[in-house]
Protein backbone atom coordinates (compact mmCIF):
# COMPACT_ATOMS: atom_id res chain seq x y z
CA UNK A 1 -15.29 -10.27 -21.99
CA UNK A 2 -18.93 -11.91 -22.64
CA UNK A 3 -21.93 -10.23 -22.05
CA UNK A 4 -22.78 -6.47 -21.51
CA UNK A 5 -20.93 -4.50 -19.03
CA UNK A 6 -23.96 -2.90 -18.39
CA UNK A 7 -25.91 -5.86 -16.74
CA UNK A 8 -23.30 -6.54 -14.62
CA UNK A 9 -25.69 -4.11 -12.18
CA UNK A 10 -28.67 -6.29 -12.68
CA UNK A 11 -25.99 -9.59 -11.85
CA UNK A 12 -25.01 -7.66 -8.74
CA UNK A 13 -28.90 -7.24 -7.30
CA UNK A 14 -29.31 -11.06 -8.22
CA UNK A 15 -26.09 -11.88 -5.88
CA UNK A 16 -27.24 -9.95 -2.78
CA UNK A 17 -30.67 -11.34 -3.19
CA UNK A 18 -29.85 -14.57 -3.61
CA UNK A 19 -27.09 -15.08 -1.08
CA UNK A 20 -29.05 -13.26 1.30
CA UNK A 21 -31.78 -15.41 0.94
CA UNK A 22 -29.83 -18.92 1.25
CA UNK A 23 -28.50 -17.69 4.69
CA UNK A 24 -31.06 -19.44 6.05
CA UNK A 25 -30.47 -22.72 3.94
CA UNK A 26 -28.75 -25.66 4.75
CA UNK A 27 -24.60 -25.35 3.94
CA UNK A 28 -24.29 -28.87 2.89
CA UNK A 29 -23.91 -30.92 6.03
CA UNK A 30 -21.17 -27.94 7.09
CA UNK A 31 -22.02 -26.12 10.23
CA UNK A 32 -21.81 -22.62 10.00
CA UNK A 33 -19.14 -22.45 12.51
CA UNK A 34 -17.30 -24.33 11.02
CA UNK A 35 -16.94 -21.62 7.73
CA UNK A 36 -14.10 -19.74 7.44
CA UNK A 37 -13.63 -17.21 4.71
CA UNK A 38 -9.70 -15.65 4.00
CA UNK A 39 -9.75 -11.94 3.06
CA UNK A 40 -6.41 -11.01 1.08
CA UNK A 41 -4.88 -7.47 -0.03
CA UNK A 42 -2.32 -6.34 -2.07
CA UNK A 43 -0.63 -3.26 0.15
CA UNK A 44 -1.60 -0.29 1.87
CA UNK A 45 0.24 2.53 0.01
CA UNK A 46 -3.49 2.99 -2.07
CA UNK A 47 -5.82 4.29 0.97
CA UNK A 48 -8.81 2.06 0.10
CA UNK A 49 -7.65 -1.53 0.75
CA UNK A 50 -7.53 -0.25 4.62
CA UNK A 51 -9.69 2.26 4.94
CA UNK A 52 -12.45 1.10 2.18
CA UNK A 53 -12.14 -2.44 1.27
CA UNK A 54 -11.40 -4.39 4.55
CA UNK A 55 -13.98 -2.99 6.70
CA UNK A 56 -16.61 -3.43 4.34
CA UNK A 57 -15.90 -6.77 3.02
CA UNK A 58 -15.94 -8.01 7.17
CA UNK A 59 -18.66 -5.71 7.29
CA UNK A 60 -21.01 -7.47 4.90
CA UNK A 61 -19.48 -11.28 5.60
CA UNK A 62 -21.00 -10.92 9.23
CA UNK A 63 -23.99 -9.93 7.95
CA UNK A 64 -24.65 -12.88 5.57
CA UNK A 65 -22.94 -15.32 7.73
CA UNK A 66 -22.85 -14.09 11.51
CA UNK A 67 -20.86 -17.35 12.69
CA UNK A 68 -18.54 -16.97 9.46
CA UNK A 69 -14.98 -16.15 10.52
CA UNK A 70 -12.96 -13.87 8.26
CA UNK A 71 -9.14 -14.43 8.39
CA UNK A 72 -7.14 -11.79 7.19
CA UNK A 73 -3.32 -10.29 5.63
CA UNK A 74 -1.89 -7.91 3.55
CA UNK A 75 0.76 -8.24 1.49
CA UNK A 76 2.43 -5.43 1.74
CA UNK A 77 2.87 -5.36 -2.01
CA UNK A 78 5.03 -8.16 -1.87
CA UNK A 79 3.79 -11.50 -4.05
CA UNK A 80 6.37 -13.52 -2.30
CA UNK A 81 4.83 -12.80 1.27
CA UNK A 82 1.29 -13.46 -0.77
CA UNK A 83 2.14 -16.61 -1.32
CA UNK A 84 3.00 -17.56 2.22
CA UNK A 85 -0.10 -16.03 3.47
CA UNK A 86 -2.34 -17.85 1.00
CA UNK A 87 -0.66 -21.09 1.36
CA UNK A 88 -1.51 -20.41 5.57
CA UNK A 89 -4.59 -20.16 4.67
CA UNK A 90 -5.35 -23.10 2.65
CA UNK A 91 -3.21 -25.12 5.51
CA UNK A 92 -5.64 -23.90 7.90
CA UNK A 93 -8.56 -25.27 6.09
CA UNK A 94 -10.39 -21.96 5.07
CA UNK A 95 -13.46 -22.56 3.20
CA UNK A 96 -13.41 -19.92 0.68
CA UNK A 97 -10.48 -17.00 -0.50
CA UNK A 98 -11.19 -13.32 -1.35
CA UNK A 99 -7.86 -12.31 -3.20
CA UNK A 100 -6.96 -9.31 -4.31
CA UNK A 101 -3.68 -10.55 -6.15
CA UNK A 102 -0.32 -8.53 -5.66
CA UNK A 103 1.07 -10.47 -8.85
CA UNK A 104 -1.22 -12.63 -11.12
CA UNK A 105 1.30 -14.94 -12.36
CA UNK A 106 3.12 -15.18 -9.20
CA UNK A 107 0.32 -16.28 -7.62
CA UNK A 108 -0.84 -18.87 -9.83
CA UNK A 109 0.27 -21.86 -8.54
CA UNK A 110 -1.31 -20.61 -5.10
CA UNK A 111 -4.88 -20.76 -6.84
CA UNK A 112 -4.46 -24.42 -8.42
CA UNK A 113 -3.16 -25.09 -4.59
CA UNK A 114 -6.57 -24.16 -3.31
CA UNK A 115 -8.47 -25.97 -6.08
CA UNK A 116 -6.76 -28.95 -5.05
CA UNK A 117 -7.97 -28.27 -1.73
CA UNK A 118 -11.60 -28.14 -2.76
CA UNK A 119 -11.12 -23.95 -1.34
CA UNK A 120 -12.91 -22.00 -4.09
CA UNK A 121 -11.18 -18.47 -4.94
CA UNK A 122 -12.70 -15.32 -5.76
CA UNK A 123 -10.38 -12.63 -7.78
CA UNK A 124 -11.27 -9.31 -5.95
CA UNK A 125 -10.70 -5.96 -7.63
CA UNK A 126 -7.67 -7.95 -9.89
CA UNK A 127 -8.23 -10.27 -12.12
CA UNK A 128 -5.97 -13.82 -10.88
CA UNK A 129 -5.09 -16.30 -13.01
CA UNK A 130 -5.58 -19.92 -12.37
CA UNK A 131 -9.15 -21.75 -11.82
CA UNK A 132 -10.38 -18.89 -9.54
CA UNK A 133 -14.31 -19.27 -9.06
CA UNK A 134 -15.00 -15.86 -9.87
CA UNK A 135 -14.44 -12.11 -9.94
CA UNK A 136 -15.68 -8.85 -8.99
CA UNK A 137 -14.33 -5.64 -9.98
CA UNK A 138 -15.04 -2.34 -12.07
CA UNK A 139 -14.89 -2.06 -15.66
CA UNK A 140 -10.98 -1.05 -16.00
CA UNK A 141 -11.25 -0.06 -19.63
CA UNK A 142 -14.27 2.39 -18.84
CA UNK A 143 -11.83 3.88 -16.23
CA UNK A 144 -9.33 4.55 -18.29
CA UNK A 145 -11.82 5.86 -20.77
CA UNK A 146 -13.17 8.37 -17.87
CA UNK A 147 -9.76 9.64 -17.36
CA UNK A 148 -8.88 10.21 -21.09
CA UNK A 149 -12.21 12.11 -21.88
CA UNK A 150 -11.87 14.49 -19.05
CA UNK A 151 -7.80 15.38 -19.34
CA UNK A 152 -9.18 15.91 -22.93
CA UNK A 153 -11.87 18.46 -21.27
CA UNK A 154 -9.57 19.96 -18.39
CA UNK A 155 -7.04 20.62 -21.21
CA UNK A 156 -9.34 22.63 -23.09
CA UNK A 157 -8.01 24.36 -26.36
CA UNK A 158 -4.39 22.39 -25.79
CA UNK A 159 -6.26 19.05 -26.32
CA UNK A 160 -5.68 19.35 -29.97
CA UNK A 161 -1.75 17.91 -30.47
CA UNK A 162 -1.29 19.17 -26.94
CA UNK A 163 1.30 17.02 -24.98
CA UNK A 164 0.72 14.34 -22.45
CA UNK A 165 2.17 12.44 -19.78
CA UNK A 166 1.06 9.02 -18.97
CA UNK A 167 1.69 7.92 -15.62
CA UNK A 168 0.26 4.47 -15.17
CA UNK A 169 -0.04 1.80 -12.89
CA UNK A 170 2.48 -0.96 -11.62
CA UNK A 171 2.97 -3.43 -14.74
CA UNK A 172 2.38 -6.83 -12.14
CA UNK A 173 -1.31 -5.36 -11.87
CA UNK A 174 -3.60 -6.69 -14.54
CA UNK A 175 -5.84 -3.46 -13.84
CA UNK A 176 -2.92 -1.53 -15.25
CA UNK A 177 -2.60 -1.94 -18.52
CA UNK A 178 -6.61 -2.60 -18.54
CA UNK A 179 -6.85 1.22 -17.61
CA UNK A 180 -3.90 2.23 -19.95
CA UNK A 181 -5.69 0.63 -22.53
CA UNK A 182 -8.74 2.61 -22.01
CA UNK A 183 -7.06 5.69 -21.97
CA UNK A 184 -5.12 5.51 -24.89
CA UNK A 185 -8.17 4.73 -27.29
CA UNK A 186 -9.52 7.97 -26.34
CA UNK A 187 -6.39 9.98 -26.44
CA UNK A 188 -4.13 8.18 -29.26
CA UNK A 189 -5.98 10.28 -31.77
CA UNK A 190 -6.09 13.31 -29.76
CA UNK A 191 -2.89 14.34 -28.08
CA UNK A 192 0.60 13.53 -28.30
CA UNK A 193 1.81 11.18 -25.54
CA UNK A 194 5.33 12.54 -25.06
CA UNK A 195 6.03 10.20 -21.98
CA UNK A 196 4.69 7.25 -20.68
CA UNK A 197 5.90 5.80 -17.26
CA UNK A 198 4.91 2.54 -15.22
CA UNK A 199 4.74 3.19 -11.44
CA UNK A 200 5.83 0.37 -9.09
CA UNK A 201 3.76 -0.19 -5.96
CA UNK A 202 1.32 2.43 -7.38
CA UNK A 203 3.48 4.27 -5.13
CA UNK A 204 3.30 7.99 -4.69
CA UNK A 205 7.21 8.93 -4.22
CA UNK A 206 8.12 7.01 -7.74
CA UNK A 207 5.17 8.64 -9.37
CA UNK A 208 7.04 11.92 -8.24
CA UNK A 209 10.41 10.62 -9.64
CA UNK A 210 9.28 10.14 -12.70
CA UNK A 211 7.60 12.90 -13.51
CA UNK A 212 10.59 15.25 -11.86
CA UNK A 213 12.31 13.39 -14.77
CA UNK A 214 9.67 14.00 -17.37
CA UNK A 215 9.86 17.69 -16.38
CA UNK A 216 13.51 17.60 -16.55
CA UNK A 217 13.73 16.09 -19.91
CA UNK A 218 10.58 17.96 -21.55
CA UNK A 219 10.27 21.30 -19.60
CA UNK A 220 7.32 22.22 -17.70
CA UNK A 221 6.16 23.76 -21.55
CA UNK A 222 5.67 20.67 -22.76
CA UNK A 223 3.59 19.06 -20.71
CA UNK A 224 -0.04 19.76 -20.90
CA UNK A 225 -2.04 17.20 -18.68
CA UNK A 226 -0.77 14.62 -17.22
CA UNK A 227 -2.76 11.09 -17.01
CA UNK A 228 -2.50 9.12 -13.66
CA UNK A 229 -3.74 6.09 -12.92
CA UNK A 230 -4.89 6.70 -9.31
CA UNK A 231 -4.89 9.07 -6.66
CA UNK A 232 -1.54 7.66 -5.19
CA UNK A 233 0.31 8.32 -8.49
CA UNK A 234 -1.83 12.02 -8.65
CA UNK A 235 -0.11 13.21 -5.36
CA UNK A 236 3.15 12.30 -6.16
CA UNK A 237 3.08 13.94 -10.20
CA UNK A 238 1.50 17.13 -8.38
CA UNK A 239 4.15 17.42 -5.80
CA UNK A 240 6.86 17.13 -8.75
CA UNK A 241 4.64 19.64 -10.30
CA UNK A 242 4.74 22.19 -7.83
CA UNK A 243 8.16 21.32 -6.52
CA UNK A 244 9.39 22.66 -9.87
CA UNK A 245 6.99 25.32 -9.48
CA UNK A 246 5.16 24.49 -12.60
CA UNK A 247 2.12 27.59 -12.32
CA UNK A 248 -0.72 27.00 -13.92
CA UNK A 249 -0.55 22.99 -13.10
CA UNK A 250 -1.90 21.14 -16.04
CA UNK A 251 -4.94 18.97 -15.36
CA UNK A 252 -3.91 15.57 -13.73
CA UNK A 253 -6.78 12.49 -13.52
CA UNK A 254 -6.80 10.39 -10.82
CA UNK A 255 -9.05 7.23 -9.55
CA UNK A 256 -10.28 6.09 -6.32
CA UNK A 257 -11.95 8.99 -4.67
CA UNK A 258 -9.50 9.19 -1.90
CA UNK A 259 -10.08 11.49 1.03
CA UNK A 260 -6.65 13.95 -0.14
CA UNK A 261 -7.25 13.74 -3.51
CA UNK A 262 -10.87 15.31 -3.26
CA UNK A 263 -9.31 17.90 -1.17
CA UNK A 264 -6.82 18.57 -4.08
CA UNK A 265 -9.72 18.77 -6.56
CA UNK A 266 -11.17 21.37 -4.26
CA UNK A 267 -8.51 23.32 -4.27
CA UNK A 268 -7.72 23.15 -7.82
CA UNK A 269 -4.52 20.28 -8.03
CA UNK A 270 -5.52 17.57 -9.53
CA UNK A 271 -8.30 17.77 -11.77
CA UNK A 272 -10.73 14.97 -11.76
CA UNK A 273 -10.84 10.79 -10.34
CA UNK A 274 -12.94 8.10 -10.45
CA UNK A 275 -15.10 6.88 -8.11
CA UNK A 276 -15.42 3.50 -7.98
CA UNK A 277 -18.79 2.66 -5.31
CA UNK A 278 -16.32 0.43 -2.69
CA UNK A 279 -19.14 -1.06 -0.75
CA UNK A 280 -21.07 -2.28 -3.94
CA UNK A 281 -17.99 -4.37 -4.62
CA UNK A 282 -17.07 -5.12 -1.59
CA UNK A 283 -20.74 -6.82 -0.44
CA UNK A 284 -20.60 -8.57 -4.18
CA UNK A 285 -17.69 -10.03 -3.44
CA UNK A 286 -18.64 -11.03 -0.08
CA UNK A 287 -21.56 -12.50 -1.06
CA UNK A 288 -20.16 -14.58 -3.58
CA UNK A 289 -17.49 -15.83 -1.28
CA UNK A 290 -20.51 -16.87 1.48
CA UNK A 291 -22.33 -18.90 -1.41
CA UNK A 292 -19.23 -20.32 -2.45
CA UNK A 293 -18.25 -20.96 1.15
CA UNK A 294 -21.49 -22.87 1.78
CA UNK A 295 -21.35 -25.04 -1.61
CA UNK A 296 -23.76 -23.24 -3.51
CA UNK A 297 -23.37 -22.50 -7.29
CA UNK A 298 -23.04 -19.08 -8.11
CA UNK A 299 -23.33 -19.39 -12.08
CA UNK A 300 -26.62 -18.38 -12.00
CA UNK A 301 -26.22 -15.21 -9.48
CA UNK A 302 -23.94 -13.34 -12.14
CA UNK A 303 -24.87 -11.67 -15.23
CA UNK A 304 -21.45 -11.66 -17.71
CA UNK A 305 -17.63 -13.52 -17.68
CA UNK A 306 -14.28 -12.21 -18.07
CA UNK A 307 -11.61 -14.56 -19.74
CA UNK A 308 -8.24 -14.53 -17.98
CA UNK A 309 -4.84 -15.52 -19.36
CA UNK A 310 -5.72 -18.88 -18.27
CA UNK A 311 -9.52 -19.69 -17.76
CA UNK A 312 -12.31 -18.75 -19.61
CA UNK A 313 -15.82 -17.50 -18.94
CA UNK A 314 -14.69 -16.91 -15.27
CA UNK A 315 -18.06 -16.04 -13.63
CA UNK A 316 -18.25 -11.87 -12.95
CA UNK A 317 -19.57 -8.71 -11.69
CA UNK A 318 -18.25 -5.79 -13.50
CA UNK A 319 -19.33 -2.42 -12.03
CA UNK A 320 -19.80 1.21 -13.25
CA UNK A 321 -17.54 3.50 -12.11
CA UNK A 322 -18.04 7.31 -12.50
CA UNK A 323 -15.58 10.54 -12.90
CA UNK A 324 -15.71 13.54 -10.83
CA UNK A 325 -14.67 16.61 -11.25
CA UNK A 326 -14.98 19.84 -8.74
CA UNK A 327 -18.43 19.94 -10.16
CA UNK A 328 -20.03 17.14 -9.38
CA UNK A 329 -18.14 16.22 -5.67
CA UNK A 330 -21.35 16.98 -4.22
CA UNK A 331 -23.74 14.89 -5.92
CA UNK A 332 -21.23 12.24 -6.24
CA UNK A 333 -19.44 12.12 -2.85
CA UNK A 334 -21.53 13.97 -0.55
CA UNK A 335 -25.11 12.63 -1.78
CA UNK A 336 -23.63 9.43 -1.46
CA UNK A 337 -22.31 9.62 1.60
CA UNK A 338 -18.95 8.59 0.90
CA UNK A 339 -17.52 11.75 2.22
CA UNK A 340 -19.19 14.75 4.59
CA UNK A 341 -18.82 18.50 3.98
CA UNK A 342 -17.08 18.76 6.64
CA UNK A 343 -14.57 16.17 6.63
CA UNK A 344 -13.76 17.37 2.87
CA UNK A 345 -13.99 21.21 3.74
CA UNK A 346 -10.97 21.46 5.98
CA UNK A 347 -10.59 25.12 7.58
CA UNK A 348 -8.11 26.06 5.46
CA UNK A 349 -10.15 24.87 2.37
CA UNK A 350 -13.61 26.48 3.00
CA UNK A 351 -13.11 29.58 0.53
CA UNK A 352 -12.33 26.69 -2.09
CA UNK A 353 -15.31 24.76 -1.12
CA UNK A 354 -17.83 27.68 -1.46
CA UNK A 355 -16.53 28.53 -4.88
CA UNK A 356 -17.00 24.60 -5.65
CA UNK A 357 -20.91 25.07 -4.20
CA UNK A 358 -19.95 22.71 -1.04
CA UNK A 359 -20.68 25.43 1.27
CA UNK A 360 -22.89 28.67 1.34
């Protein structure tokens, strides 16, 4: 990486301001309806890509281009089905791809595909490989870093030698081993990593297999916090957990700040995640795929590059991501409006909630 992480916020107020300004300026000798932007994500067994990502991403698209039109697909996890999607939608003459790649290398030869097509491609969320145009994610080792400092705090006195479990992300993701990597340089010193597990799909039911097996091999003894790499992975270690009725459960991290998962830090499950602010990546990314859409350059909107596996000094917007814990829900979630009281305070959670300061 080149350039601070931390101006990547300054990079981001330059790309809204910019692109919103140039949506009144000429697109080249293009019409505007003539501008088509392709919108592609990897699955929908993590909650966000449907419930977060798409909507926001059409959301802000209309807004800086009303006459735009945004195709869309989902891959289902598949890179295979990707492929065919992408390759539809350089066929059909889109003007500018959002992709949130299933399987970097996979998908390579899609990206040089579009280049050759004049179709610019920007990596969202994953980093692609190939001559994409740009990217715009979080910073995946501060993630990581998140998680391992506070399953270090939830584990309290058992942080020192105490045993971990590492349940991380599906190995096809670059964003994987970014957040592994984050994690283990604040735990390798710290704790002793007694298992370490890579979860296909990110999907919740192997995420429960393999810790079923981690309890079977280690006993519940053993295991003193447990690192996941998202929410999805979370639900499925804690329903191993209490499946083998494992009482206390050990603190478990989690990422994403999804809907459950903040219901199961209420309550006491899962101990922390990370919230990632969707709709500041999602209108960074859309703007940059408007300005790229309409011809413009967008070297000068960003503040910092990434170097992939195959190009370097990719143009990017790296944002800061922030943990929460039962503590700070409120002034992270619900000051933020990501989620109301009352859709996090279920009925049967209230009691929970006014212990966490929710409710009165």
């Amino acid at each position: 990486m080149r350039g601070p992480g931390l101006r990547a916020a300054a990079g981001l107020l330059a790309v809204l301001l910019a692109v919103s300004l140039s949506a009144c300026a000429d697109s080249g000798g293009q019409g505007e309806d003539e501008l088509t932007i392709g919108l592609l994500l990897p699955s929908r067994a993590v909650p966000r890509w449907e419930k977060s990502d798409r909507p926001l991403i059409e959301k802000r698209v209309k807004e800086l281009c009303p006459e735009c039109r945004l195709l869309y697909a989902n891959a289902e996890n598949d890179a295979a089905s990707q492929r065919q999607q992408m390759t539809s939608m350089i066929t059909r003459g889109v003007s500018a791809l959002l992709l949130d790649v299933v399987d970097p290398k996979a998908l390579r030869s899609s990206v040089h595909a579009a280049q050759r097509e004049g179709i610019p491609v920007v990596a969202y969320d994953r980093l692609a490989e190939g001559p994409i145009s740009g990217f715009v994610s979080f910073d995946g080792a501060r993630v990581g870093r998140l998680q391992g400092r506070a399953l270090l705090a939830g584990m309290g006195a058992r942080a020192d030698r105490g045993g971990v479990v590492m349940m991380n992300g599906d190995p096809s993701s670059p964003n994987a081993a970014w957040y592994e990597g984050g994690a283990r340089s604040v735990l390798q010193d710290e704790v002793r990593i007694l298992k370490s597990y890579d979860t296909l799909g990110w999907r919740t039911e192997n995420a429960h297999d393999h810790m079923s097996a981690a309890i079977s091999d280690l006993g519940p003894a053993a295991i003193d916090g447990v690192l996941a790499a998202n929410d999805s992975i979370a639900a499925g270690v804690i329903s191993a957990l209490k499946s083998a009725r494992v009482s206390p459960l050990p603190p478990v991290t989690g990422q994403d700040a999804d809907l459950d998962a903040v219901r199961r830090i209420v309550e006491g499950e899962q101990y922390m995640t990370v919230y990632k602010p969707f709709r500041l990546e999602a209108e960074a990314a859309a703007a940059m795929a408007v300005a790229l859409a309409r011809g413009n350059d967008i070297d000068s909107l960003v503040r910092t590059t990434v170097d992939s596996p195959t190009t370097r000094d990719v143009p990017a917007i790296l944002l800061t991501p922030k943990a929460v814990t039962r503590e700070t829900i409120g002034q992270a979630l619900v000051r933020n409006r990501v989620y109301t009281v009352d859709q996090i305070c279920t009925p049967k959670l209230r009691p929970a909630c006014a212990r966490a300061g929710l409710i009165r």
